[in-house]
N, C-alpha and C. Protein backbone atom coordinates (compact mmCIF):
# COMPACT_ATOMS: atom_id res chain seq x y z
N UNK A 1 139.03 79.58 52.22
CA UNK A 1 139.70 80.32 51.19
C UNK A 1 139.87 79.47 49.94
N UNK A 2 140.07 78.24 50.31
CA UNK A 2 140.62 77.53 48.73
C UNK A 2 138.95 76.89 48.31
N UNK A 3 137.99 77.18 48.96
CA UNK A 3 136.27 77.09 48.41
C UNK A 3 136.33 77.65 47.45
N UNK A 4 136.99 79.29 48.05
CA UNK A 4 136.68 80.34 47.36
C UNK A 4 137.16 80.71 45.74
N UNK A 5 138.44 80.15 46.07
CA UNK A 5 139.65 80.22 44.90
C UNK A 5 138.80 78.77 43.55
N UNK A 6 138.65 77.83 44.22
CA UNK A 6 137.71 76.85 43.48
C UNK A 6 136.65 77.32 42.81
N UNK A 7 135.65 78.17 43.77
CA UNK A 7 134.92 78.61 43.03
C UNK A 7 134.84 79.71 42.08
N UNK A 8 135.92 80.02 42.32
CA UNK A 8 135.78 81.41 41.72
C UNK A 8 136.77 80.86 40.61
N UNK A 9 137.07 80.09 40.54
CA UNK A 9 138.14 79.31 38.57
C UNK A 9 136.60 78.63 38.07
N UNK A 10 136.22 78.11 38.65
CA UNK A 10 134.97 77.51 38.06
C UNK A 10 134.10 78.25 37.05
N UNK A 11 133.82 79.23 37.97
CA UNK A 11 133.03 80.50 37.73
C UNK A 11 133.49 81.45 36.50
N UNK A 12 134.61 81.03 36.46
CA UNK A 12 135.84 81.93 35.31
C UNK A 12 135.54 81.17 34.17
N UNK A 13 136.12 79.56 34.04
CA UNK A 13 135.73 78.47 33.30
C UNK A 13 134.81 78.44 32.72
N UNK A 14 133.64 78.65 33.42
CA UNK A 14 131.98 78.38 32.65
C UNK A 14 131.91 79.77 32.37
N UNK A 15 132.61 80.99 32.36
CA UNK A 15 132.32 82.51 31.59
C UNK A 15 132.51 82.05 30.04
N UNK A 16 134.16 81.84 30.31
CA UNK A 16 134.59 81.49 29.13
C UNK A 16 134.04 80.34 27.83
N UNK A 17 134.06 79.40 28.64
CA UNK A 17 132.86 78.30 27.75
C UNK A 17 131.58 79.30 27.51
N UNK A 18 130.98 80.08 28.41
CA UNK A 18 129.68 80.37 27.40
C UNK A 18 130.00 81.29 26.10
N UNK A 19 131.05 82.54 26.41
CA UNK A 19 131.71 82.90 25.54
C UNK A 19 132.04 83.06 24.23
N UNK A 20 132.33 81.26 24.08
CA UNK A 20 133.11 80.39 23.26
C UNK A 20 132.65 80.77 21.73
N UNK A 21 133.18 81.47 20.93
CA UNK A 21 132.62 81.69 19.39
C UNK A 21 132.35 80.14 18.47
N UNK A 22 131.28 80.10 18.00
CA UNK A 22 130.93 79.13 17.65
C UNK A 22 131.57 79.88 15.46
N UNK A 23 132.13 78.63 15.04
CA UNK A 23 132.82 78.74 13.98
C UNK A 23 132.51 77.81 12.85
N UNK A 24 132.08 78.22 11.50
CA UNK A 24 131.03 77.34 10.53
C UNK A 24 132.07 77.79 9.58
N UNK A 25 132.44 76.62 8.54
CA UNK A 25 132.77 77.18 6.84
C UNK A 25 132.07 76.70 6.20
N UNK A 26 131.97 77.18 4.50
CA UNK A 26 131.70 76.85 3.39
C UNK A 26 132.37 76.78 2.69
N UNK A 27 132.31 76.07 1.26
CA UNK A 27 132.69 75.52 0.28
C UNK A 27 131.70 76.59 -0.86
N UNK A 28 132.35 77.94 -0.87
CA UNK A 28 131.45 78.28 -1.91
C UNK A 28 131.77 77.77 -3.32
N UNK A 29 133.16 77.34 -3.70
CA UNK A 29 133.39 76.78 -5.24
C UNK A 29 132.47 75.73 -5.38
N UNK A 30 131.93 74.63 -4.23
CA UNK A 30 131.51 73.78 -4.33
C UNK A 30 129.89 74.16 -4.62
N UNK A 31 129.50 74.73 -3.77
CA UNK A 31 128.25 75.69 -3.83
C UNK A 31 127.75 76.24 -5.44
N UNK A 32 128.89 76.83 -6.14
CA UNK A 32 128.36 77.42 -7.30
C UNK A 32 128.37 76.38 -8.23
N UNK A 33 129.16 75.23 -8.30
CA UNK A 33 129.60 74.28 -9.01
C UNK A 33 128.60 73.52 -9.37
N UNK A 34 127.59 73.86 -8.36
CA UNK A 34 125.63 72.88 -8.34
C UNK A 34 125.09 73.56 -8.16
N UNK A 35 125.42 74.83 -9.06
CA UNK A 35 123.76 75.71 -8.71
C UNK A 35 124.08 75.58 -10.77
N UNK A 36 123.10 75.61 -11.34
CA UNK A 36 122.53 75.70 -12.76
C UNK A 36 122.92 77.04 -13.10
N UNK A 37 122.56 77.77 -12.63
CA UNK A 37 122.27 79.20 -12.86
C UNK A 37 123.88 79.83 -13.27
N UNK A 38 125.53 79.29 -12.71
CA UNK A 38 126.51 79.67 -12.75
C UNK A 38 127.06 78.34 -13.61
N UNK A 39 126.45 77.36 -13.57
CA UNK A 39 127.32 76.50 -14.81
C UNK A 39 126.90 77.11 -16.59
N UNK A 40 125.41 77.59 -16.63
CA UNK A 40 125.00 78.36 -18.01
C UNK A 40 125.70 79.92 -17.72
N UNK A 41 126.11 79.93 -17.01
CA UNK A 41 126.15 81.76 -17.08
C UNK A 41 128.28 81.45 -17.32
N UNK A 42 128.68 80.64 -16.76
CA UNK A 42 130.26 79.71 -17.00
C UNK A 42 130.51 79.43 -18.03
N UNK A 43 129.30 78.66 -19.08
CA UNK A 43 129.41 78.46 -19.99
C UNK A 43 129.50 79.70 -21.36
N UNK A 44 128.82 80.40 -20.69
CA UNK A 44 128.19 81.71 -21.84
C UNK A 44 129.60 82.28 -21.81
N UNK A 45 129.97 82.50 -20.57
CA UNK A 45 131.59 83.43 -20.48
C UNK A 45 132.12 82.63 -21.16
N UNK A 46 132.60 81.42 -20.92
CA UNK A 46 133.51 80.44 -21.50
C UNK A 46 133.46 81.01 -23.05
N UNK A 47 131.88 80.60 -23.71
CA UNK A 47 131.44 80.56 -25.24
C UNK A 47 132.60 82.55 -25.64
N UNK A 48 131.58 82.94 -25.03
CA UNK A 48 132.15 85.11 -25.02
C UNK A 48 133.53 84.85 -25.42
N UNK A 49 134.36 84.37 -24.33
CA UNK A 49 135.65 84.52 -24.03
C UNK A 49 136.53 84.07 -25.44
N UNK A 50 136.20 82.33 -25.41
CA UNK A 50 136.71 81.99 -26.80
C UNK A 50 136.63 82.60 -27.99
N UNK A 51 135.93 83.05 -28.16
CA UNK A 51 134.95 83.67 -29.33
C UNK A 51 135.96 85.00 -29.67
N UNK A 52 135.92 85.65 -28.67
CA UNK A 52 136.90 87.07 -28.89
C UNK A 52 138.23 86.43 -28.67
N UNK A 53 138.71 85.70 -28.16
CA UNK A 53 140.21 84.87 -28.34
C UNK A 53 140.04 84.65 -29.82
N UNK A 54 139.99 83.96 -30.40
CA UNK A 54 139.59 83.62 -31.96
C UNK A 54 139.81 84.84 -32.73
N UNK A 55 139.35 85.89 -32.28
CA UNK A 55 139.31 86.78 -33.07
C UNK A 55 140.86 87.43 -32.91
N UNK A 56 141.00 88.14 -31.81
CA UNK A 56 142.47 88.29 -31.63
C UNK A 56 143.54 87.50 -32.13
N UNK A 57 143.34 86.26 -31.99
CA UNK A 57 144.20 85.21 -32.74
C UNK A 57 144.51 85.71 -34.64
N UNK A 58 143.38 86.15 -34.94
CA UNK A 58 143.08 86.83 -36.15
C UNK A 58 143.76 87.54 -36.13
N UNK A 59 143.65 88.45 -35.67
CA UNK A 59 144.02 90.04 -35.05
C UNK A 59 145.87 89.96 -35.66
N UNK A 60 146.35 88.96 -34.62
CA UNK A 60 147.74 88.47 -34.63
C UNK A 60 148.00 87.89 -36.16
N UNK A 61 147.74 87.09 -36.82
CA UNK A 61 147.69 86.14 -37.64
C UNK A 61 147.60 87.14 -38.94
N UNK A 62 146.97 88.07 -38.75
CA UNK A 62 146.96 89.34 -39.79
C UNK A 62 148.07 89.89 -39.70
N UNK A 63 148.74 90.22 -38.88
CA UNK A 63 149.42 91.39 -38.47
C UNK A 63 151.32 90.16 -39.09
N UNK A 64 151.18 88.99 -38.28
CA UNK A 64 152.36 88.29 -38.51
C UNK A 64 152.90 88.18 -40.29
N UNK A 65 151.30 87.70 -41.22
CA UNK A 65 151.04 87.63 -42.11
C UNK A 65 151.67 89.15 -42.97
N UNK A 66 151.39 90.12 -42.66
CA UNK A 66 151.90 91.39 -43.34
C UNK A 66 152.91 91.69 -43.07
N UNK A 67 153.71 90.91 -41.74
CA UNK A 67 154.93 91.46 -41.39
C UNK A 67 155.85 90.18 -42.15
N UNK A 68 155.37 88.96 -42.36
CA UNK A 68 156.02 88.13 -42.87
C UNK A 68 155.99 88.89 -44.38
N UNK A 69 155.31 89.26 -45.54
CA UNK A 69 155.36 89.78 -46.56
C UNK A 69 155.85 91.06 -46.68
N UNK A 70 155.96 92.12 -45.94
CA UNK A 70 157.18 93.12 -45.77
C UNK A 70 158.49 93.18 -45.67
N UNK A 71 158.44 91.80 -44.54
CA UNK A 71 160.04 91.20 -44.57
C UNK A 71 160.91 90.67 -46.26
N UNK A 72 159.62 90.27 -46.92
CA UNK A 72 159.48 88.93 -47.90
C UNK A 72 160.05 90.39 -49.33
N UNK A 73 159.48 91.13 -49.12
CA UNK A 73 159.90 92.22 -50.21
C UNK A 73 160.10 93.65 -49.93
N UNK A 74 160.93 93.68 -48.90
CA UNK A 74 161.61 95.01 -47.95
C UNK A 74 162.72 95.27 -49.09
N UNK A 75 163.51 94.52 -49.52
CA UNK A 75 165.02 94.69 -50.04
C UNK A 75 164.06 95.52 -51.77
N UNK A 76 162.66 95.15 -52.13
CA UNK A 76 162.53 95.61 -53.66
C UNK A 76 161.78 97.21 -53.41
N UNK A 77 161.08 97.17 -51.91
CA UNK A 77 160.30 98.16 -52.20
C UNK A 77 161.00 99.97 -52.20
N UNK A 78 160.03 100.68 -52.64
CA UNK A 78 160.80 101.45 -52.41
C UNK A 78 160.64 102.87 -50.95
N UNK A 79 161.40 103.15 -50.78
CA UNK A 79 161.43 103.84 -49.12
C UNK A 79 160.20 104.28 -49.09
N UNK A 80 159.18 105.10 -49.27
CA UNK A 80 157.98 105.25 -48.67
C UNK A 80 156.98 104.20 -48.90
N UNK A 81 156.98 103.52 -49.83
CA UNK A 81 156.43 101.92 -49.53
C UNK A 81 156.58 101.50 -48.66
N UNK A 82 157.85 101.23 -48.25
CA UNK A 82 158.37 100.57 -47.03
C UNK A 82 157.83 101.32 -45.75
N UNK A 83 157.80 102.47 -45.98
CA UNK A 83 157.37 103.45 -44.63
C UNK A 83 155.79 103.26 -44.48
N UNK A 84 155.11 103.24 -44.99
CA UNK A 84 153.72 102.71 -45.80
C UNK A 84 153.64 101.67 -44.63
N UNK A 85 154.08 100.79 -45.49
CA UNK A 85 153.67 98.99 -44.63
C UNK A 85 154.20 99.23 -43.47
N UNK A 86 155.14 99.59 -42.80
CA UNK A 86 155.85 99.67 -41.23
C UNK A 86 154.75 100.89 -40.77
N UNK A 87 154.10 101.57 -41.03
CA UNK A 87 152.79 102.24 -40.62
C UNK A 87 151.86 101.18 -40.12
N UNK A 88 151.62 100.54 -41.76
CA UNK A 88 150.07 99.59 -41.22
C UNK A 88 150.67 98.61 -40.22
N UNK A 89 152.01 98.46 -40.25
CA UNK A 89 152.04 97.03 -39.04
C UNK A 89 151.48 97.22 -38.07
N UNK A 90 152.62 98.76 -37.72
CA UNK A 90 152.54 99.37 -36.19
C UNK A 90 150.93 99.52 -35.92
N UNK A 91 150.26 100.01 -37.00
CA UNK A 91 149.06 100.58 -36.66
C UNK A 91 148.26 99.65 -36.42
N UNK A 92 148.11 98.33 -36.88
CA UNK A 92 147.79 97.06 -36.41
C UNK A 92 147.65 96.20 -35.25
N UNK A 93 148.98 96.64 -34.86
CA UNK A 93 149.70 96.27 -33.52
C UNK A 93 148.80 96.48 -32.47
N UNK A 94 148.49 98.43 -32.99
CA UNK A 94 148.21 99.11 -31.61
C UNK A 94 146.70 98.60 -31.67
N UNK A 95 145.99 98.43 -32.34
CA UNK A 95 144.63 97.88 -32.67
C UNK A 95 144.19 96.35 -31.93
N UNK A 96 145.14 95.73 -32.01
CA UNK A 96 145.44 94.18 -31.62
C UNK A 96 145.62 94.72 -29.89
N UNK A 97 146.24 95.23 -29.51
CA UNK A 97 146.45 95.32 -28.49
C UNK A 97 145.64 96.23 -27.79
N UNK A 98 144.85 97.17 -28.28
CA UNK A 98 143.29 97.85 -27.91
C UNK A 98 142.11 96.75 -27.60
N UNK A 99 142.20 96.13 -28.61
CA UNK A 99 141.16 94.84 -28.95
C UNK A 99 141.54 93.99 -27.76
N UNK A 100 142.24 93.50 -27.05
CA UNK A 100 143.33 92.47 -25.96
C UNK A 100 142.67 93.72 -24.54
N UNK A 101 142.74 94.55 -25.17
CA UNK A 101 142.83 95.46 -23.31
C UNK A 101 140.81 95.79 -23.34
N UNK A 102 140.58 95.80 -24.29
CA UNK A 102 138.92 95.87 -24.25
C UNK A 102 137.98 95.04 -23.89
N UNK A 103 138.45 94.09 -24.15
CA UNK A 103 137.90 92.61 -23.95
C UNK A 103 138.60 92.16 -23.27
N UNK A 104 139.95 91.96 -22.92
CA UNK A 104 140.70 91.21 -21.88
C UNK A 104 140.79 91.52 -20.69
N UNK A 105 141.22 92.55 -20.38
CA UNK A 105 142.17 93.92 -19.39
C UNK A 105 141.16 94.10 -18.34
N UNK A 106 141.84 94.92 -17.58
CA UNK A 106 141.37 95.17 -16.15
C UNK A 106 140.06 95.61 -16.35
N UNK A 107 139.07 95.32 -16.40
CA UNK A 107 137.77 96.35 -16.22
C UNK A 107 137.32 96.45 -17.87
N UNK A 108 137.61 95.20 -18.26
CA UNK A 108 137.59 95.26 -20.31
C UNK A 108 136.29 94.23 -19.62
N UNK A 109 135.62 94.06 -20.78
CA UNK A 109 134.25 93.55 -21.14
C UNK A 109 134.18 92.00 -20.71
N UNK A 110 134.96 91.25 -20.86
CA UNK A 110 135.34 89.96 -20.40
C UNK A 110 134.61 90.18 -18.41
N UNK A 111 135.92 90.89 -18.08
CA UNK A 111 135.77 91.53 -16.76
C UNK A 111 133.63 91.79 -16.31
N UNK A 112 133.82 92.64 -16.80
CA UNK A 112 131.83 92.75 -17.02
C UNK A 112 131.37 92.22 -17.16
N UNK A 113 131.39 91.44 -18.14
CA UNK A 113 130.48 89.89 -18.12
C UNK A 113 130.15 89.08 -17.12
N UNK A 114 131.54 88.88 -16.46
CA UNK A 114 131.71 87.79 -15.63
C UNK A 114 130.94 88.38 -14.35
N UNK A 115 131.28 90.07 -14.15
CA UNK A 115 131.04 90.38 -12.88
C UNK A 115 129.03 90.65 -12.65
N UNK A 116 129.08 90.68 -14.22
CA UNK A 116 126.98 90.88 -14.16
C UNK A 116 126.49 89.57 -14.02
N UNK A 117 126.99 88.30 -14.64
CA UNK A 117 126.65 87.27 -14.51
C UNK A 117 127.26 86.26 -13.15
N UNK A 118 128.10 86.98 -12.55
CA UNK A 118 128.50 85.72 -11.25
C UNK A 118 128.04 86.11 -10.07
N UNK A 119 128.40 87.54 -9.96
CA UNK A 119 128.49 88.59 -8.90
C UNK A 119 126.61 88.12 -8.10
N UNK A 120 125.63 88.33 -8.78
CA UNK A 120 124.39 88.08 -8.15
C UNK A 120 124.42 86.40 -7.61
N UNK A 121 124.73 86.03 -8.34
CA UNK A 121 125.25 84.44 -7.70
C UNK A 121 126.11 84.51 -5.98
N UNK A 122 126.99 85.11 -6.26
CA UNK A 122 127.67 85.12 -5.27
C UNK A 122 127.35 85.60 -4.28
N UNK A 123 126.65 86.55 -4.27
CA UNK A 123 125.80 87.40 -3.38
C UNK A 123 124.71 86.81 -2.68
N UNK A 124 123.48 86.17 -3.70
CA UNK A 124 122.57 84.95 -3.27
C UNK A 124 123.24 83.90 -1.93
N UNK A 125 124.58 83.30 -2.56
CA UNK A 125 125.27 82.16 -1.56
C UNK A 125 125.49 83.56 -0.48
N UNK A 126 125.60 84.34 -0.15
CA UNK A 126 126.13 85.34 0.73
C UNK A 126 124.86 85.53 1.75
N UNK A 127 123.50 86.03 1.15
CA UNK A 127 122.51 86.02 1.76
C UNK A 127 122.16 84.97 2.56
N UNK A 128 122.45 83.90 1.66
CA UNK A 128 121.86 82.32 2.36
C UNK A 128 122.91 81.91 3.29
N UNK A 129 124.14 82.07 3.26
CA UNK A 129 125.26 81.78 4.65
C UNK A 129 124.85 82.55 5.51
N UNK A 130 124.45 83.72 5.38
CA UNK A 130 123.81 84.62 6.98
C UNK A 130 122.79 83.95 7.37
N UNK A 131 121.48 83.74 6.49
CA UNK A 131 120.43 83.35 6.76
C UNK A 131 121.20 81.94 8.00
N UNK A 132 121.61 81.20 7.22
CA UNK A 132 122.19 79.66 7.96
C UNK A 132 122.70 79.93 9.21
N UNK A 133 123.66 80.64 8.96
CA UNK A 133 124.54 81.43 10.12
C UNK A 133 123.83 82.19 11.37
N UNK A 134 122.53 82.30 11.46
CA UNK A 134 121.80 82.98 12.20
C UNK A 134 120.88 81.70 12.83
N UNK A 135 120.82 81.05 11.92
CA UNK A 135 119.32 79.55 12.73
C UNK A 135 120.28 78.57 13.58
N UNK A 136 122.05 78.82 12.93
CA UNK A 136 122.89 77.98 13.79
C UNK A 136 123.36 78.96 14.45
N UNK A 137 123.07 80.05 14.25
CA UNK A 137 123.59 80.60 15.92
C UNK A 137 125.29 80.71 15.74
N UNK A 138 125.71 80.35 14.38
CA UNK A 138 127.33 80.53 14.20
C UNK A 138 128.27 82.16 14.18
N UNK A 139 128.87 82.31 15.18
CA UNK A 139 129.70 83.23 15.14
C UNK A 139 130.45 83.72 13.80
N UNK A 140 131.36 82.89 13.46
CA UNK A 140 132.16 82.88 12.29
C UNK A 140 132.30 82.10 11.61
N UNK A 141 132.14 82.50 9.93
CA UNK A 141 131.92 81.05 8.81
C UNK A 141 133.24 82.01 8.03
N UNK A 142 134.38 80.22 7.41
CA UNK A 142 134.89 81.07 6.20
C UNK A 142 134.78 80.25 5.33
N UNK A 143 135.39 80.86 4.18
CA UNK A 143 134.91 80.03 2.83
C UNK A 143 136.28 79.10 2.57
N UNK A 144 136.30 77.91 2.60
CA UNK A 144 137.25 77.11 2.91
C UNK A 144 137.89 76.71 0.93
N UNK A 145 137.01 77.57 0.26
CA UNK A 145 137.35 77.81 -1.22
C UNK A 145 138.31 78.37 -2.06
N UNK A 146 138.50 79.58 -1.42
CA UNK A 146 139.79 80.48 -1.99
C UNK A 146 141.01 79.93 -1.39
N UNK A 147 142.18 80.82 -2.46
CA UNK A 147 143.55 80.34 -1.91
C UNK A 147 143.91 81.06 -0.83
N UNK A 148 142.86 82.05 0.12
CA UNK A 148 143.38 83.23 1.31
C UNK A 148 143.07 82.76 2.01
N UNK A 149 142.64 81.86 2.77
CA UNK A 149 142.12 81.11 4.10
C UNK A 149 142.18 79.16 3.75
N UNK A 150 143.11 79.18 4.43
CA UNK A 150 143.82 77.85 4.01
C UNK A 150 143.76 77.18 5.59
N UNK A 151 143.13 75.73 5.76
CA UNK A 151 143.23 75.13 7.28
C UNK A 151 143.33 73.79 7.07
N UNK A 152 144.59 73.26 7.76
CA UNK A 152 145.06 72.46 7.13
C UNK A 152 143.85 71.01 8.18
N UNK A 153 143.48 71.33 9.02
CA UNK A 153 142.23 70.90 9.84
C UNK A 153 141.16 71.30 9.91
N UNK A 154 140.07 70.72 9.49
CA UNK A 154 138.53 71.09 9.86
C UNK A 154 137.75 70.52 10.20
N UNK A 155 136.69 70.61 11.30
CA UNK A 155 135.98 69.67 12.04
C UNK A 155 135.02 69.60 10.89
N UNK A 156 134.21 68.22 10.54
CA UNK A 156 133.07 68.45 9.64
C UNK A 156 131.96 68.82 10.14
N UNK A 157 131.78 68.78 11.69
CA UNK A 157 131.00 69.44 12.20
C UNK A 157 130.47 70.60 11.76
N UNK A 158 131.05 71.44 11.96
CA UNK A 158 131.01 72.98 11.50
C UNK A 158 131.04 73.54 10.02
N UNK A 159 130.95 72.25 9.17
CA UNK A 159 130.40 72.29 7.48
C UNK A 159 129.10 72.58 7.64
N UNK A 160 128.63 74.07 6.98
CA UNK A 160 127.23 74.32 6.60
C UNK A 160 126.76 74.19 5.17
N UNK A 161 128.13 73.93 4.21
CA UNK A 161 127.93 73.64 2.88
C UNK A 161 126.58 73.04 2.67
N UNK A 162 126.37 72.20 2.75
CA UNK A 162 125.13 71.09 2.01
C UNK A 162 123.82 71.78 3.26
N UNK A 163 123.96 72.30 4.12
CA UNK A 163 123.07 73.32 4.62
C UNK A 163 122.73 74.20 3.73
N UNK A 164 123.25 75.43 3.46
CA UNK A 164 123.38 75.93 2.65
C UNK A 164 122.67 75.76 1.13
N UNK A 165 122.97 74.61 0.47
CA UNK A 165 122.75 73.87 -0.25
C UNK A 165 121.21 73.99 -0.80
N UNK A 166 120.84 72.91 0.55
CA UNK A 166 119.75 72.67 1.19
C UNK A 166 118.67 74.04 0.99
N UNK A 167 119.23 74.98 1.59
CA UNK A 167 118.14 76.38 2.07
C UNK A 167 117.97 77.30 0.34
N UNK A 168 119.01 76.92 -0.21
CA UNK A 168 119.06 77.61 -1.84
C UNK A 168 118.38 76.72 -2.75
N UNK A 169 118.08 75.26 -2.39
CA UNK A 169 117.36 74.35 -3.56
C UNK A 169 118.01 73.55 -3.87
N UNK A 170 119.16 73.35 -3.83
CA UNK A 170 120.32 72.70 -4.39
C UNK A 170 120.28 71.19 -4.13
N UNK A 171 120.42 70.41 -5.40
CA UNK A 171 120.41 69.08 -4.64
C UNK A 171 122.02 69.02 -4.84
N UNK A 172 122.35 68.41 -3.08
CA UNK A 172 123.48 68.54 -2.03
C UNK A 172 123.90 66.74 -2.71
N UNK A 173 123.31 65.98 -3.35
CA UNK A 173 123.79 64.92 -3.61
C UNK A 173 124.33 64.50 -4.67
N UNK A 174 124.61 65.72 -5.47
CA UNK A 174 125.93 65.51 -6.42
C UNK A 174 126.75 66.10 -6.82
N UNK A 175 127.61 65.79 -7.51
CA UNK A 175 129.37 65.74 -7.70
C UNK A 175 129.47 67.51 -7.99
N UNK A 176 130.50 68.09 -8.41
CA UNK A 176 130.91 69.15 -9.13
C UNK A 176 130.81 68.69 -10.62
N UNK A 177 131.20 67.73 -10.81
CA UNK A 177 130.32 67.39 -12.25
C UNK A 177 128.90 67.28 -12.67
N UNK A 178 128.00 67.05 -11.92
CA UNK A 178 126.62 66.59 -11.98
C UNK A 178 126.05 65.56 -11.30
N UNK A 179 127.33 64.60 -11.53
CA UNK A 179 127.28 62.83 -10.80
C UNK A 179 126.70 62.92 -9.57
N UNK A 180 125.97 61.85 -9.41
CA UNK A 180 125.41 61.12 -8.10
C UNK A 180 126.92 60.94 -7.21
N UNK A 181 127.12 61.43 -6.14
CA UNK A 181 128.10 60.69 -4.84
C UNK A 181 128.09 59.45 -4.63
């Protein structure tokens, strides 16, 4: 009986070990950080982004400017003058803040940019972690990049990053800056 009981935990033991989910992450920040293709397409947003900041800054700088000179001769003008300029402020305002939600805002052009120019990037690293994820035979990979999956331990074993890397072209031997390691 206790053969039996032996063998039969054994038998349980080696189920479970074969079982066993095999578990891979990536470093996709690190990943895009050395691909070319997202440091020019980073840069272009960057260039976009400033560019219409600048302008809004305008936008503001106009608007402060007319409200500073309304303030400056409110007491001489006379009431529909005054009603006049407190028109163009407001109407300014709302313009400045059209201009901010078009280019800035949820689903504003900024938004688009980023998502025509990163999104195929991201997708590429997506293709190539399955691809990896399939020749290693890995159960589950996470991206050890974002702030939603946080481990305060990781075997380096189970780094497919510079795999990864590797299978996209990437030379795996330098920095997030460019630098040699």
């Amino acid at each position: 009986m206790k053969k039996v009981f032996v063998t039969l935990m054994l038998l349980i033991a080696v189920a479970f070990g074969l079982s066993a989910q095999k578990i891979g992450y990536v470093n996709t920040k690190d990943i895009l950080s050395k691909m070319n293709e997202y440091n020019s397409a980073q840069a272009e947003i960057d260039a976009v982004s400033k560019k219409w900041q600048a302008e809004l800054e305008k936008l503001y700088q106009n608007i402060d400017n007319k409200y500073k000179d309304y303030q400056a001769n409110e007491v001489i003008m006379p009431e529909d003058v005054r009603k006049d300029k407190q028109e163009e402020i407001f109407k300014l305002e709302k313009e400045a803040k059209e201009y901010r939600e078009k280019k800035f805002g949820y689903n504003g052009e900024l938004f688009q940019l980023q998502d025509a120019k990163i999104k195929p990037l991201q997708d590429r690293i997506l293709k190539t972690v399955e691809t990896v994820a399939q020749k290693k035979r890995l159960d589950l990979i996470f991206d050890k990049a974002g702030g939603e999956v946080t481990w305060l331990y990781t075997n380096a074993i189970f780094d497919i990053t510079t795999e990864v890397q590797k299978e996209m072209g990437i030379d795996a031997g330098t920095s997030e800056g460019g630098e040699r390691k």
